[in-house]
Every structure is written in C-alpha cells, then in structure tokens.
N, C-alpha and C. Protein backbone atom coordinates (compact mmCIF):
# COMPACT_ATOMS: atom_id res chain seq x y z
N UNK A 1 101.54 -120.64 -63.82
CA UNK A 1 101.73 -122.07 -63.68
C UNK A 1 102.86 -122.33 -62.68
N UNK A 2 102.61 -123.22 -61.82
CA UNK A 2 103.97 -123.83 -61.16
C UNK A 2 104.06 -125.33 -61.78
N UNK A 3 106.00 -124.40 -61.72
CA UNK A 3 106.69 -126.09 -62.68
C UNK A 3 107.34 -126.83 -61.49
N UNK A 4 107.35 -128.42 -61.19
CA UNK A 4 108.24 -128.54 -60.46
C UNK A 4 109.41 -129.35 -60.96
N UNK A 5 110.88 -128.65 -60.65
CA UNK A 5 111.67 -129.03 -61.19
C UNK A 5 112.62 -130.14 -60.57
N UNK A 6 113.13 -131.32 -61.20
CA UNK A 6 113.84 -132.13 -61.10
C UNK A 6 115.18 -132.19 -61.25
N UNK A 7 116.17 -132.25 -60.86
CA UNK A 7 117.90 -132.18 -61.59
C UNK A 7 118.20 -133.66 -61.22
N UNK A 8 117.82 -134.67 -62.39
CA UNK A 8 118.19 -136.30 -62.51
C UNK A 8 119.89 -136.18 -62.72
N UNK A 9 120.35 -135.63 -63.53
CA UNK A 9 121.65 -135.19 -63.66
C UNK A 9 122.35 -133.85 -63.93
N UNK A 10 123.18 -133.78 -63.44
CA UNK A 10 124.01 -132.35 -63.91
C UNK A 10 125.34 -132.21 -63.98
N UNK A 11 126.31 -131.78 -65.10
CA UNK A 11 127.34 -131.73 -65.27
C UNK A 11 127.25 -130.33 -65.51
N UNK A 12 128.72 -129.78 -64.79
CA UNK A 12 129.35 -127.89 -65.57
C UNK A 12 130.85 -128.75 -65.64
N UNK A 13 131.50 -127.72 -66.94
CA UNK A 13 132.59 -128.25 -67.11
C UNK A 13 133.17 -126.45 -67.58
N UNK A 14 134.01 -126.02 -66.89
CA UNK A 14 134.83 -124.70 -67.12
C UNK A 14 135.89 -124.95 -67.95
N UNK A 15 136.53 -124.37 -68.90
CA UNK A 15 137.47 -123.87 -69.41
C UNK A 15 137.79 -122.27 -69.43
N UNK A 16 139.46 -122.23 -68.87
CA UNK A 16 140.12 -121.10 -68.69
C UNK A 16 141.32 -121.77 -68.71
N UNK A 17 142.22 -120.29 -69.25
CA UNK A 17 143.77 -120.09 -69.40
C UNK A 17 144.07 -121.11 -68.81
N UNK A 18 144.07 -121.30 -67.70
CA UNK A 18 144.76 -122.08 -66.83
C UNK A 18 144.24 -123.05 -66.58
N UNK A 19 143.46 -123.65 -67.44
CA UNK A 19 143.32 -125.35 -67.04
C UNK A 19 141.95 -125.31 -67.27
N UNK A 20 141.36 -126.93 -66.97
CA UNK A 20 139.78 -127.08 -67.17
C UNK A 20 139.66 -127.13 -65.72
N UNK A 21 138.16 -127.15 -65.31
CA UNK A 21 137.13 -126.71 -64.31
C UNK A 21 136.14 -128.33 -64.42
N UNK A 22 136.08 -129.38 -63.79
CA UNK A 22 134.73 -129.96 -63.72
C UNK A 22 134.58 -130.42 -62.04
N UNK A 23 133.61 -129.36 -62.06
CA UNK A 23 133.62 -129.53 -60.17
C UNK A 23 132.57 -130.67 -60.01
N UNK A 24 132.61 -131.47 -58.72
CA UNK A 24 131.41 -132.32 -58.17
C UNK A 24 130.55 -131.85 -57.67
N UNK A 25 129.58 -132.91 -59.00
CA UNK A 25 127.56 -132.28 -58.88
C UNK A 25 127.11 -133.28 -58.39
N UNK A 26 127.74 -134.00 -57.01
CA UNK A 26 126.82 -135.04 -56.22
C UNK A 26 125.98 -134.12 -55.59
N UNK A 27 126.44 -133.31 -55.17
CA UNK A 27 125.37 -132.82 -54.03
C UNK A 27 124.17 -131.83 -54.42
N UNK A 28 124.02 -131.80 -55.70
CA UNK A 28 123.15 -131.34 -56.98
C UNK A 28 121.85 -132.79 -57.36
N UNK A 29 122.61 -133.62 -57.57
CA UNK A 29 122.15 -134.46 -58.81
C UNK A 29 121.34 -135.09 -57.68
N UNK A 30 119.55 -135.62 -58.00
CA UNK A 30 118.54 -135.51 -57.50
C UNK A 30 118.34 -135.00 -56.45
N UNK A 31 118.07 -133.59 -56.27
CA UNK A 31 117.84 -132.34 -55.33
C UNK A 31 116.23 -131.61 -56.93
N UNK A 32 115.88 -130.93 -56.03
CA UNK A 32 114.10 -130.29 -56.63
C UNK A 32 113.78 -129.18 -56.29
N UNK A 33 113.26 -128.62 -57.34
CA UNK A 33 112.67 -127.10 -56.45
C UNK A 33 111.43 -127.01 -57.42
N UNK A 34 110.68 -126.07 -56.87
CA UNK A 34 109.14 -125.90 -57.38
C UNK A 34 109.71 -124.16 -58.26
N UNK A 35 109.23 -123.98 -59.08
CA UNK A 35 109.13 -122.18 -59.74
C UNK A 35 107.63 -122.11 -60.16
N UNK A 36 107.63 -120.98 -60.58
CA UNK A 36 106.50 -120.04 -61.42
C UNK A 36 106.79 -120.09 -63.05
N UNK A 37 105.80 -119.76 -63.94
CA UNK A 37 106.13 -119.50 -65.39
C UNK A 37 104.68 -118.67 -65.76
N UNK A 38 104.57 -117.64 -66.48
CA UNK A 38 103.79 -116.85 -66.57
C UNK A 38 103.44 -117.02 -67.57
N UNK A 39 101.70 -117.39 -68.09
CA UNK A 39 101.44 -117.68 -69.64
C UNK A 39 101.93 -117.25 -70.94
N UNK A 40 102.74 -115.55 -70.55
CA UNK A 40 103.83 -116.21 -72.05
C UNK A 40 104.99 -115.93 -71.68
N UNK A 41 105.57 -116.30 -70.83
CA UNK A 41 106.94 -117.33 -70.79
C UNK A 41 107.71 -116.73 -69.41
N UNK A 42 107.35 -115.85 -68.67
CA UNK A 42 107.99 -115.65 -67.63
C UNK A 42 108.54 -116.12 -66.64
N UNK A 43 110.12 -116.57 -66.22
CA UNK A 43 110.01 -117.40 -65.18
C UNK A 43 110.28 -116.42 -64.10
N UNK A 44 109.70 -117.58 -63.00
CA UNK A 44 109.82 -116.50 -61.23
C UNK A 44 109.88 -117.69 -60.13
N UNK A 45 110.01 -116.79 -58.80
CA UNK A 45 109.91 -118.03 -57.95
C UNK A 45 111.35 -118.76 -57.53
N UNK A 46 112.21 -118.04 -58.15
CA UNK A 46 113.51 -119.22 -58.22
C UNK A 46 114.02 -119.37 -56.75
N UNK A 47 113.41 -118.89 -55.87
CA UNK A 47 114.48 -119.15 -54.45
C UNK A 47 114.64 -120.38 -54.30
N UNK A 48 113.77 -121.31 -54.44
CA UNK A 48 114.00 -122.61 -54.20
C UNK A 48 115.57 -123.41 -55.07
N UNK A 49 115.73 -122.57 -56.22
CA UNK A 49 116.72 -122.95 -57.16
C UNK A 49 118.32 -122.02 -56.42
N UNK A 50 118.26 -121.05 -55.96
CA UNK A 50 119.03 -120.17 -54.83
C UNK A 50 119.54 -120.88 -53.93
N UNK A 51 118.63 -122.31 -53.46
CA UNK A 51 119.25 -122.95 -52.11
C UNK A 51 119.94 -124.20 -52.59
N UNK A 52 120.10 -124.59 -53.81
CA UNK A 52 120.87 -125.41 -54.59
C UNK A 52 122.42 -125.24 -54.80
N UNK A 53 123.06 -125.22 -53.73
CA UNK A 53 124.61 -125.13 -54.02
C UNK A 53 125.90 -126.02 -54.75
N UNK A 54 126.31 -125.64 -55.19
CA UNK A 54 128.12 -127.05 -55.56
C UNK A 54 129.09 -126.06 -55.14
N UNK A 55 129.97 -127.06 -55.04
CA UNK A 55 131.25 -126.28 -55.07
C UNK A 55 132.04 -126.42 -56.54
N UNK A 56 132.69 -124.83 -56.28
CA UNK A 56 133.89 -125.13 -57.77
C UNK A 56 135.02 -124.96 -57.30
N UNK A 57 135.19 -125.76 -56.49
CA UNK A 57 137.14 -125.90 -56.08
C UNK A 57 137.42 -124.56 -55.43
N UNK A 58 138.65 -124.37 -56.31
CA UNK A 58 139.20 -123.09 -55.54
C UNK A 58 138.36 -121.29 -56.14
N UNK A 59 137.17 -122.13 -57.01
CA UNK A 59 136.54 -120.81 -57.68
C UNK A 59 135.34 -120.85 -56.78
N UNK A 60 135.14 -121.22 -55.57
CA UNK A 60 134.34 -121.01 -54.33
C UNK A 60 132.89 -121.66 -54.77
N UNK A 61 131.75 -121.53 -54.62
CA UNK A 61 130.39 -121.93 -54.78
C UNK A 61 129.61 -121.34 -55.46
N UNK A 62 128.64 -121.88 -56.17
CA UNK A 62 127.52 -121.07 -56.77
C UNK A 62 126.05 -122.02 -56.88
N UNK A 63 125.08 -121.70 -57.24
CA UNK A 63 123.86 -121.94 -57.35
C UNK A 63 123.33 -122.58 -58.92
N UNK A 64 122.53 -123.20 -58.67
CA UNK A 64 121.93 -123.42 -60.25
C UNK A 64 120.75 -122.63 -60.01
N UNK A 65 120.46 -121.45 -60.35
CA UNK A 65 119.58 -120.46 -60.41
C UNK A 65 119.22 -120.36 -61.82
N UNK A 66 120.80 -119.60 -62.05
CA UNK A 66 120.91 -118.90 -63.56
C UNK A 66 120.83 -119.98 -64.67
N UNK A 67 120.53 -121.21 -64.34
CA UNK A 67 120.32 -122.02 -65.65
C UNK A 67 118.63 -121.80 -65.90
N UNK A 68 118.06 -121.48 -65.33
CA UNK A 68 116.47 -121.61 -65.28
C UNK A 68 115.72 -120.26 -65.25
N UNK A 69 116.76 -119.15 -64.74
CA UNK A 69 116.17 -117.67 -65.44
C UNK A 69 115.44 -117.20 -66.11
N UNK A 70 115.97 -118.04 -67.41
CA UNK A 70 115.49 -117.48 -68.89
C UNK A 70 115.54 -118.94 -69.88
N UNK A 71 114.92 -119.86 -69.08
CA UNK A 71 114.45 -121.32 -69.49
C UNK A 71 114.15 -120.99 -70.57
N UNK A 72 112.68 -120.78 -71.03
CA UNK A 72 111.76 -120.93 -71.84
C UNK A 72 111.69 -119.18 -72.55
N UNK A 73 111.32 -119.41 -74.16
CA UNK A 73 111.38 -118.01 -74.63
C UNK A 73 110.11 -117.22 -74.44
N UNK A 74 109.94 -116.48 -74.40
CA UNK A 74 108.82 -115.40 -73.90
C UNK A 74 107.95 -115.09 -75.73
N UNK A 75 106.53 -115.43 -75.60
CA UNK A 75 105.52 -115.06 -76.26
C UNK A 75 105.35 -113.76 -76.59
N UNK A 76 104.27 -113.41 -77.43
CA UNK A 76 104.63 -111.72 -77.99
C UNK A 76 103.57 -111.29 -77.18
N UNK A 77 102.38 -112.22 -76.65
CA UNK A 77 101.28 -111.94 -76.57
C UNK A 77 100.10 -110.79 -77.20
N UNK A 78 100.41 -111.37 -78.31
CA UNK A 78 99.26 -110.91 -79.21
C UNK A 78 99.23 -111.39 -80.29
N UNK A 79 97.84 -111.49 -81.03
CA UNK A 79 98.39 -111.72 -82.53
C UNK A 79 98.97 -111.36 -83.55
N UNK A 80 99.63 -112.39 -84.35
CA UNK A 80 100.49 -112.26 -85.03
C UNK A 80 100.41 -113.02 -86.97
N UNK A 81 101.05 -112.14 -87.46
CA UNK A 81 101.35 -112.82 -88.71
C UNK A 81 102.40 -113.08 -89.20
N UNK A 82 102.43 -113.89 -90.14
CA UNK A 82 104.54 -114.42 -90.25
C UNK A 82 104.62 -112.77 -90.83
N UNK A 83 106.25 -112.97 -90.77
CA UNK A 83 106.96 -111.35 -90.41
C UNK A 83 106.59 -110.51 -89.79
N UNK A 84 105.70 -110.68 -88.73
CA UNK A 84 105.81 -110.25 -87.55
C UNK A 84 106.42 -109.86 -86.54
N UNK A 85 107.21 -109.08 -85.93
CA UNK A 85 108.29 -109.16 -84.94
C UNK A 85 107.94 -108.63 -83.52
N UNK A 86 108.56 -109.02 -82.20
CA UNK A 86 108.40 -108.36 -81.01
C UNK A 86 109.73 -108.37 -80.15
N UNK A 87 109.76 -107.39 -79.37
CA UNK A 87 110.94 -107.50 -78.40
C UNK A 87 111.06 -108.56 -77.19
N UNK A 88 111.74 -108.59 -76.62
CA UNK A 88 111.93 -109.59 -75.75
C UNK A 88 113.31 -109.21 -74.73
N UNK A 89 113.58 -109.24 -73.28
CA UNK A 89 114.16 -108.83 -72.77
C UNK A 89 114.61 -110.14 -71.25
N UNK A 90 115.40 -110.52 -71.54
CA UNK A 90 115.86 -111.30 -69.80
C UNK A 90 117.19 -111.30 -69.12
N UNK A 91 117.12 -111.28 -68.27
CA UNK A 91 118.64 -111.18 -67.24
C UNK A 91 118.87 -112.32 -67.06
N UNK A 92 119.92 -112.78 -66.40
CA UNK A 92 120.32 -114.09 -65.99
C UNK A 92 121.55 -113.15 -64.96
N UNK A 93 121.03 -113.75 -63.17
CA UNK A 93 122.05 -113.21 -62.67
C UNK A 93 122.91 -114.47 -62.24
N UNK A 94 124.25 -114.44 -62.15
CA UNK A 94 124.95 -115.85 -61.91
C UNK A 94 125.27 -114.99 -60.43
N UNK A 95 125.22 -115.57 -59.15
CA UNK A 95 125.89 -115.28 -58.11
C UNK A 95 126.84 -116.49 -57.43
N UNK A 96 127.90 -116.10 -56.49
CA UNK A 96 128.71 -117.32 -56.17
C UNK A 96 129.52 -116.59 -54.88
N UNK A 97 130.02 -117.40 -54.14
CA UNK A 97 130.74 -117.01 -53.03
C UNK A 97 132.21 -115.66 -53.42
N UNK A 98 132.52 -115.92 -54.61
CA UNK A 98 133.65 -115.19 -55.34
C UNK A 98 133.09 -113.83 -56.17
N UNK A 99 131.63 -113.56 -56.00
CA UNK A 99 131.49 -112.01 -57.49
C UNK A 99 130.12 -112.90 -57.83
N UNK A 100 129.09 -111.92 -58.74
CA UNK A 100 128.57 -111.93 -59.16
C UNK A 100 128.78 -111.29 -61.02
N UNK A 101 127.75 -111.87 -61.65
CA UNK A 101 127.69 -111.60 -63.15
C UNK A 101 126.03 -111.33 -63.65
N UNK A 102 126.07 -110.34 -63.98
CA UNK A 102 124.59 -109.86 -64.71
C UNK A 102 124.61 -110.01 -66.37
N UNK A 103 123.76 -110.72 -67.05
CA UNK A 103 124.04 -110.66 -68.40
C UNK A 103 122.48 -110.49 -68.69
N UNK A 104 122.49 -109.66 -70.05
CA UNK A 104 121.21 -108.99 -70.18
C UNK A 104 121.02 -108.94 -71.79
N UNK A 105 120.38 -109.88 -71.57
CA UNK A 105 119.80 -110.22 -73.47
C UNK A 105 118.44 -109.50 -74.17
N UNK A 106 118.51 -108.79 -75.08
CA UNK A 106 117.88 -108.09 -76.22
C UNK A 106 117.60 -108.54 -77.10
N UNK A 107 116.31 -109.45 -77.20
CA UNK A 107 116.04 -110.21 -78.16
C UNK A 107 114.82 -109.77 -79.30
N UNK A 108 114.97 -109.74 -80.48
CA UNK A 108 114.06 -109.62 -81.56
C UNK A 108 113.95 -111.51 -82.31
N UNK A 109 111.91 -111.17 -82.02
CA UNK A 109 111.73 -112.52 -81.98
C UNK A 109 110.86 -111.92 -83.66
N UNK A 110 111.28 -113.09 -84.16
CA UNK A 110 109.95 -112.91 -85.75
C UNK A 110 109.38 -114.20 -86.01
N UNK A 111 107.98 -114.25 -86.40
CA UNK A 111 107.01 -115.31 -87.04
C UNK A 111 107.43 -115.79 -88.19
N UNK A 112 108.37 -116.54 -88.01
CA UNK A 112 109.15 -116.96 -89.47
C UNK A 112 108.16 -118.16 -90.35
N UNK A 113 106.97 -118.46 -89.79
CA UNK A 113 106.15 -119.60 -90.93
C UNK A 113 105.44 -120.27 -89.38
N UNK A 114 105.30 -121.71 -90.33
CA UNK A 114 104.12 -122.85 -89.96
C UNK A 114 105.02 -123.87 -90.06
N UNK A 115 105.26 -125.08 -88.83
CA UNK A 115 106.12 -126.35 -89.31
C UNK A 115 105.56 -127.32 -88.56
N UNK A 116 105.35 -128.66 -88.93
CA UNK A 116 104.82 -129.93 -88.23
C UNK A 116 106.01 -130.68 -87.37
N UNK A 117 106.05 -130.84 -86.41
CA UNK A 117 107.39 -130.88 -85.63
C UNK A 117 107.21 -132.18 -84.65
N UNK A 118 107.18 -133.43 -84.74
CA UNK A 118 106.99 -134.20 -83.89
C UNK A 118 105.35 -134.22 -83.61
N UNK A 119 104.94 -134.45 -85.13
CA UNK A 119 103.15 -134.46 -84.91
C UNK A 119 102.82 -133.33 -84.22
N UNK A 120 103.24 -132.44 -84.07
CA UNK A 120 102.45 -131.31 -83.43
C UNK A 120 102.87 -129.86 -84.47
N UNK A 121 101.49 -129.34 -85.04
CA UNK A 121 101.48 -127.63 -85.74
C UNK A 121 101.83 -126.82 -85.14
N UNK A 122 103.20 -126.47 -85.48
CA UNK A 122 103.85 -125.20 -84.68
C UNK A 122 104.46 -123.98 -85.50
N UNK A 123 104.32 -122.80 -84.70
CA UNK A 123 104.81 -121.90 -84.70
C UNK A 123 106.05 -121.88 -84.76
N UNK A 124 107.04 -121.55 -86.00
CA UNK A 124 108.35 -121.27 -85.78
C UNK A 124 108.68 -119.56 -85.94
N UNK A 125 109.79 -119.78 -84.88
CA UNK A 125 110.40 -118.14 -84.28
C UNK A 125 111.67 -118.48 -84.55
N UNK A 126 111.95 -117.09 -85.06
CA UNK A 126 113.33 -117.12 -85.29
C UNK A 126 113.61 -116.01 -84.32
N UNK A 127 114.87 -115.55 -83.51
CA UNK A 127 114.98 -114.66 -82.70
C UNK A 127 117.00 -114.21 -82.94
N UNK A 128 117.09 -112.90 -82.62
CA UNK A 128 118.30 -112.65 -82.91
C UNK A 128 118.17 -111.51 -81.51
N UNK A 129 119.83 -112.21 -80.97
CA UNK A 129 119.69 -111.28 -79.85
C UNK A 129 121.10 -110.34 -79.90
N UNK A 130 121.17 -109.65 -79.16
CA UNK A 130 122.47 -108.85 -78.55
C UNK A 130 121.93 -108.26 -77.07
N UNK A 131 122.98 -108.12 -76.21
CA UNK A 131 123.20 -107.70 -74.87
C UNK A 131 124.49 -107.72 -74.07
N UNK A 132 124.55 -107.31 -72.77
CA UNK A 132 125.67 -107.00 -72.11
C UNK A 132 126.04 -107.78 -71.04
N UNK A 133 127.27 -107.73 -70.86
CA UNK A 133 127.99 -108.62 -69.67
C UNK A 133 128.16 -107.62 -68.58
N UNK A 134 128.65 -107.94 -67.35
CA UNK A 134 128.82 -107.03 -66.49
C UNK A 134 128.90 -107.75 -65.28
N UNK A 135 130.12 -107.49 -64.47
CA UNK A 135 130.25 -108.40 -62.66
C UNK A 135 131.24 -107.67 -62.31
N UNK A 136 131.28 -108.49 -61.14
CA UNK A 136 132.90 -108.38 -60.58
C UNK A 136 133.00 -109.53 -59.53
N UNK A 137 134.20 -109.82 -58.81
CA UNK A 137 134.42 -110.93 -58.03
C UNK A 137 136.16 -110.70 -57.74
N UNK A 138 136.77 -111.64 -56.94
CA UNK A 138 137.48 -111.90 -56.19
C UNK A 138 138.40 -112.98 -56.48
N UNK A 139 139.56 -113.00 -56.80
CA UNK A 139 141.08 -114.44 -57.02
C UNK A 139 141.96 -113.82 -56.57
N UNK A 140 142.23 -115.17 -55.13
CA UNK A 140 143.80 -114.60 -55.14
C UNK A 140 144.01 -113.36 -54.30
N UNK A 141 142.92 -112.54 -54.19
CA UNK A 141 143.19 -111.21 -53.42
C UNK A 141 142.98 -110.54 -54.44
N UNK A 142 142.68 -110.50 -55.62
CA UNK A 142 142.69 -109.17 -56.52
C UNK A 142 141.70 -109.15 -57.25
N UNK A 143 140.91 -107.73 -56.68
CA UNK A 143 139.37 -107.50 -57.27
C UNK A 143 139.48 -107.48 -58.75
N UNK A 144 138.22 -108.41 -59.59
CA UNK A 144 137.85 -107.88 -60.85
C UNK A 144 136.95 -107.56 -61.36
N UNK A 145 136.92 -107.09 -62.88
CA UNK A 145 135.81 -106.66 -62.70
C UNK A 145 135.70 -107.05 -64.43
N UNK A 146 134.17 -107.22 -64.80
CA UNK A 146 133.68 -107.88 -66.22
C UNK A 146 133.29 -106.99 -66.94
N UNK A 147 133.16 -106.74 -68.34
CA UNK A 147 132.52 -105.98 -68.81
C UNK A 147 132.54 -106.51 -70.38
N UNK A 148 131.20 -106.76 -71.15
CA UNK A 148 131.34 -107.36 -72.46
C UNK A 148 129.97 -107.20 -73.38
N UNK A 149 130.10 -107.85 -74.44
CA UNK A 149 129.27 -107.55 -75.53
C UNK A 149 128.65 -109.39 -75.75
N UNK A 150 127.21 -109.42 -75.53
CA UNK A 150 126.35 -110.67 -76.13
C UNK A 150 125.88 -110.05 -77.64
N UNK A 151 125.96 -111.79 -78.32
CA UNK A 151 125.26 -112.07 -79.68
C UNK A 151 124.93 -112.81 -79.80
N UNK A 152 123.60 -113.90 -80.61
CA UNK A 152 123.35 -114.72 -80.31
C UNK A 152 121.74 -115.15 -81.48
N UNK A 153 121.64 -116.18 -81.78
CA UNK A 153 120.49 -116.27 -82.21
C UNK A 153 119.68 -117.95 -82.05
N UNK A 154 118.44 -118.07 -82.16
CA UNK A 154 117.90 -119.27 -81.56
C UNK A 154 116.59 -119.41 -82.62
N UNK A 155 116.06 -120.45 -82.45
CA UNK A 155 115.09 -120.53 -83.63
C UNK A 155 114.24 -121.84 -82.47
N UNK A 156 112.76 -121.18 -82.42
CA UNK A 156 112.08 -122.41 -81.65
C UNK A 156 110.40 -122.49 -82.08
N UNK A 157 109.90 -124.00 -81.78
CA UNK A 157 109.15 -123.88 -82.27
C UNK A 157 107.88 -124.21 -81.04
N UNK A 158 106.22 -123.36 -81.50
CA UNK A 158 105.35 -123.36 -80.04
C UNK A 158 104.15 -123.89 -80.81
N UNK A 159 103.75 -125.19 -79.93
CA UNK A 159 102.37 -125.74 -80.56
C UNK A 159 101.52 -124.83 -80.55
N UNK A 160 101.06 -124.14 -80.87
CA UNK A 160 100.10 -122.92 -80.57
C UNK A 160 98.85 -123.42 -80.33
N UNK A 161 98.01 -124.40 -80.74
CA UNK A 161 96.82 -125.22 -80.70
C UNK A 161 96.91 -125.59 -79.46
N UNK A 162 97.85 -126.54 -78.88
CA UNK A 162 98.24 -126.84 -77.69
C UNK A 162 98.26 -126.22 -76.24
N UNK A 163 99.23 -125.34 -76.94
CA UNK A 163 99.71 -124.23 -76.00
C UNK A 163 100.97 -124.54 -74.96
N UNK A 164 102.15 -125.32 -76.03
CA UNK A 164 102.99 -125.66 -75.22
C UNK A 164 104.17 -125.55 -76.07
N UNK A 165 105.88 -125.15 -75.38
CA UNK A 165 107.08 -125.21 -76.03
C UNK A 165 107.15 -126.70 -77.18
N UNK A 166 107.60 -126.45 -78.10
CA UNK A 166 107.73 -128.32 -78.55
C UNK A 166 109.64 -128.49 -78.54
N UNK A 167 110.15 -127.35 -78.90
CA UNK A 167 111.86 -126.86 -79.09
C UNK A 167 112.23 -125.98 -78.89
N UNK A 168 113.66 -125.44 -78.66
CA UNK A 168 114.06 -124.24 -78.64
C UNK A 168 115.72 -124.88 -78.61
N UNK A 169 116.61 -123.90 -80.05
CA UNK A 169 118.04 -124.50 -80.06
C UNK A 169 118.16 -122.98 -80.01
N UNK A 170 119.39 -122.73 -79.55
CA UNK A 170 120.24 -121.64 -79.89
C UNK A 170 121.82 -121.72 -79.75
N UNK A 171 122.71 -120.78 -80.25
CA UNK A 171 123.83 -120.49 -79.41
C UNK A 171 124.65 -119.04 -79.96
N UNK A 172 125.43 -118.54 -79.10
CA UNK A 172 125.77 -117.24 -79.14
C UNK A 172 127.24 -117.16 -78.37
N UNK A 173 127.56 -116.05 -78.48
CA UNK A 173 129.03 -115.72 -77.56
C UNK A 173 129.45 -114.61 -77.06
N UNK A 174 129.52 -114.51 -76.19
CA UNK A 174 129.90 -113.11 -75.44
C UNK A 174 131.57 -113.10 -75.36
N UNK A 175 131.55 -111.75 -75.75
CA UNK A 175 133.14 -110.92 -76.09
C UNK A 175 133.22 -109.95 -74.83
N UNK A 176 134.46 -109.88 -73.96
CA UNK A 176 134.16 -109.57 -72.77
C UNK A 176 135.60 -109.06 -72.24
N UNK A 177 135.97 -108.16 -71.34
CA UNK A 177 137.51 -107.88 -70.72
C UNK A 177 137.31 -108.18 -69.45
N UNK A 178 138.12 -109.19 -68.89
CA UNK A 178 138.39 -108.83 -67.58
C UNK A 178 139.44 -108.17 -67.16
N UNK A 179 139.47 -106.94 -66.01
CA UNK A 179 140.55 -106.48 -65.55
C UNK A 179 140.74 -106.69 -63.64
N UNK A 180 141.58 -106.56 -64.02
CA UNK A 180 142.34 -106.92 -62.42
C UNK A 180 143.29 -105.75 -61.75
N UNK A 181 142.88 -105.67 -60.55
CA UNK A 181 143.21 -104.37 -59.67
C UNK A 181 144.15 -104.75 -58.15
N UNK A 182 144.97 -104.93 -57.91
CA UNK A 182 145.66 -105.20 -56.46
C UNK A 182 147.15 -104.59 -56.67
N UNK A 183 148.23 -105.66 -56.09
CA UNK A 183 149.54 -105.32 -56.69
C UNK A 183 149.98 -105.04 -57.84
N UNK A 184 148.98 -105.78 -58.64
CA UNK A 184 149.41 -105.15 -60.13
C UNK A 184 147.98 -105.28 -60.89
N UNK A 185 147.79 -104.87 -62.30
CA UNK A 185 146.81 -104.65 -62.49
C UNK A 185 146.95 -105.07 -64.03
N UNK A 186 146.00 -106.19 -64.48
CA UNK A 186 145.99 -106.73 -65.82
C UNK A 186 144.59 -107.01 -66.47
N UNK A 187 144.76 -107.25 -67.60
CA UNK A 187 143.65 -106.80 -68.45
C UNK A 187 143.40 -108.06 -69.68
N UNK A 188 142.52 -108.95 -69.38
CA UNK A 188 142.46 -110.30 -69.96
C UNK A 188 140.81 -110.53 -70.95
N UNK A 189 141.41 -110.23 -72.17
CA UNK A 189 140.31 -110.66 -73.14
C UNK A 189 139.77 -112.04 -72.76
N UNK A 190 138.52 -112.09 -72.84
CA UNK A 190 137.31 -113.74 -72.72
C UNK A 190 136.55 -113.50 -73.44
N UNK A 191 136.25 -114.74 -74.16
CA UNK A 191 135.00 -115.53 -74.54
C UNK A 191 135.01 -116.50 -74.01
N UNK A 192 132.95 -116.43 -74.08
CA UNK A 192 132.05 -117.06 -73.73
C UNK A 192 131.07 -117.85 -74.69
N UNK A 193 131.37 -119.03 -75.04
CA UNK A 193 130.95 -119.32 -75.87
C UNK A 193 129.20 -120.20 -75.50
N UNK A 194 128.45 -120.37 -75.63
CA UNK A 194 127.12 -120.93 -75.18
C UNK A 194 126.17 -121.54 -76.47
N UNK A 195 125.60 -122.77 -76.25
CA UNK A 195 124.71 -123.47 -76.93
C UNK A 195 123.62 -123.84 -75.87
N UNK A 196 122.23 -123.73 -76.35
CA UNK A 196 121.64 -124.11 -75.56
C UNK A 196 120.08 -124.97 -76.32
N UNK A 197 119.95 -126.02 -75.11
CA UNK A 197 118.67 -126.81 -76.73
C UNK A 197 117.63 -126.86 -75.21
N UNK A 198 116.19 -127.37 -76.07
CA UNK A 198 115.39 -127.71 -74.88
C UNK A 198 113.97 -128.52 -75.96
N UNK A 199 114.07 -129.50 -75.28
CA UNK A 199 112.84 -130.69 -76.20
C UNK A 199 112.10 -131.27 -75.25
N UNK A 200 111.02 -130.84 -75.62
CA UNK A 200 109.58 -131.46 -75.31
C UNK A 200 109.82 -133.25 -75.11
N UNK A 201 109.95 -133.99 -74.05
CA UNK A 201 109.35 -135.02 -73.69
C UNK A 201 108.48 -135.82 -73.86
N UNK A 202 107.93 -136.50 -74.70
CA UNK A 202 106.67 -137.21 -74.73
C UNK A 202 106.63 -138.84 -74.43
C-alpha cells in the first residue's frame, strides 16, 4: 500500500540536564511525503520523510523519519488463537547533523481476546518489548557515544474483518550511558522516557 502522509502539526519538546529543548516546526508543519506499508505492517519508502528537516538550535538538525519507522505494529501473518504469540522486530534510525542513534525493539506480540472498539470487532494484542540503544555524535568538540537497554509494552487493537489498525497505546523507557571523550572524559546516566498512541479517524 502507499500511504500519503500529511504533518498538519508538529511539536518536539527535549528535556536535558541543562535546560528544555522546543525547537521551531514552521518549516515542518504542512510539508507531505508519500511511504509504503506492507500487508502486515511493514513500513518503507521513507526518503521522502529523510528530506523533511528542522532545526534544534545549537543540537544542529534532524529529520522526521524516525517518527514513522515503526508507525504501525506488524501482524503475525498467520492464523491465530488467543494465547497465541509471535515475534516482532523494528529499528528506528534517528539521524541529525550532530551523530546518529539506532534503537532496536524485540517485541513479543500475544492474542489476548475479542473487543468491540468504536463499533468495529477487533483483535486485541498485547505486546511486551525489550531492545537496545546505540549512537554516537558530536557537542562542543567532544565525541560521544550511546549505549542502553529498551523496555516497553503496548496493547492494540486490529479490525480483522476490515482489515485495518483501529488503536495502538504504548509506552516504555530506555536506560542508557552516555560517555564523552576529548579533554576530559565523562560518563552521564539517561533516560528516555516514551509514550506513544495512534487512533483510527473516522
């Protein structure tokens, strides 16, 4: 399937040690790109989402790519009965003028029942994930570098009759070190904290 995508609005808002982060998303907010999605749930295609830039101040530029990676949750493709389970696997690469970040989620999805959800018979999934952090990038002159632990769980529900998402909530947090290498060299515990929802339109 090709989706074509809209950004009517967009806000990022950073928090770190040193202050909050809300850079300007004029030059974001109504901009479009077309992707791919693969009948059970693959997304592709994102270059068009690659040529979507902002700036973040003095934390240089990045893309809205990595919001749309791993949009939608991936199907088991096959049949299934409740307590059922399947694996599930997606990256999300964040790139930016300053370092890149690879994060890589390990998800166990299960057929947790039957629920009526906004007039529509759906499939509810419950999914529990874990995976890894991993980058490096550039402040200031002094290379760093990421390295951390994802957890996380989400519960969504798929008209199956239909054949379409109706929900999907989750949220999770990645436990993570950054270290730093130049004149001197320091070593800074992060979390990452993340919620993420997505509702069907009608």
């Amino acid at each position: 399937h090709t989706l074509s995508v809209a950004l009517d609005s967009v806000h990022v808002g950073v928090s770190t040690p040193g202050g909050d982060l809300s850079p300007d998303m004029s030059s974001v907010n109504g901009k479009g790109f077309d992707m791919t999605l693969s009948v059970l749930g693959k997304e592709g295609n994102l270059s068009g989402a690659e040529a979507i830039e902002y700036n973040l101040g003095g934390g240089g530029t990045k893309n809205v790519a990595a919001t749309f990676q791993a949009l939608f949750p991936d199907l088991a493709g096959k049949p299934l009965k409740i307590g059922d389970t399947w694996a599930t696997q997606d990256t999300i690469s964040e790139r930016g003028s300053n370092g890149a970040t690879v994060l890589i989620f390990e998800g166990t999805n299960t057929l947790a029942g039957y629920e009526t959800v906004n007039g529509h018979e759906c499939a509810k999934i419950t999914e529990v994930s874990t995976g890894s952090l991993t980058g490096q990038g550039n402040e200031s002159g002094m290379a760093l570098t990421y390295e951390g632990k994802i957890s996380g769980t989400s519960t969504w529900y798929f008209a199956y009759k239909e054949g379409f998402l109706v929900s999907v909530t989750g949220s999770g947090s990645v436990d993570a070190t950054i270290k730093g290498s130049g004149p001197q060299e320091i070593t800074i515990p992060m979390t990452r904290d993340y919620v993420v929802a997505t509702t069907l339109v009608e």
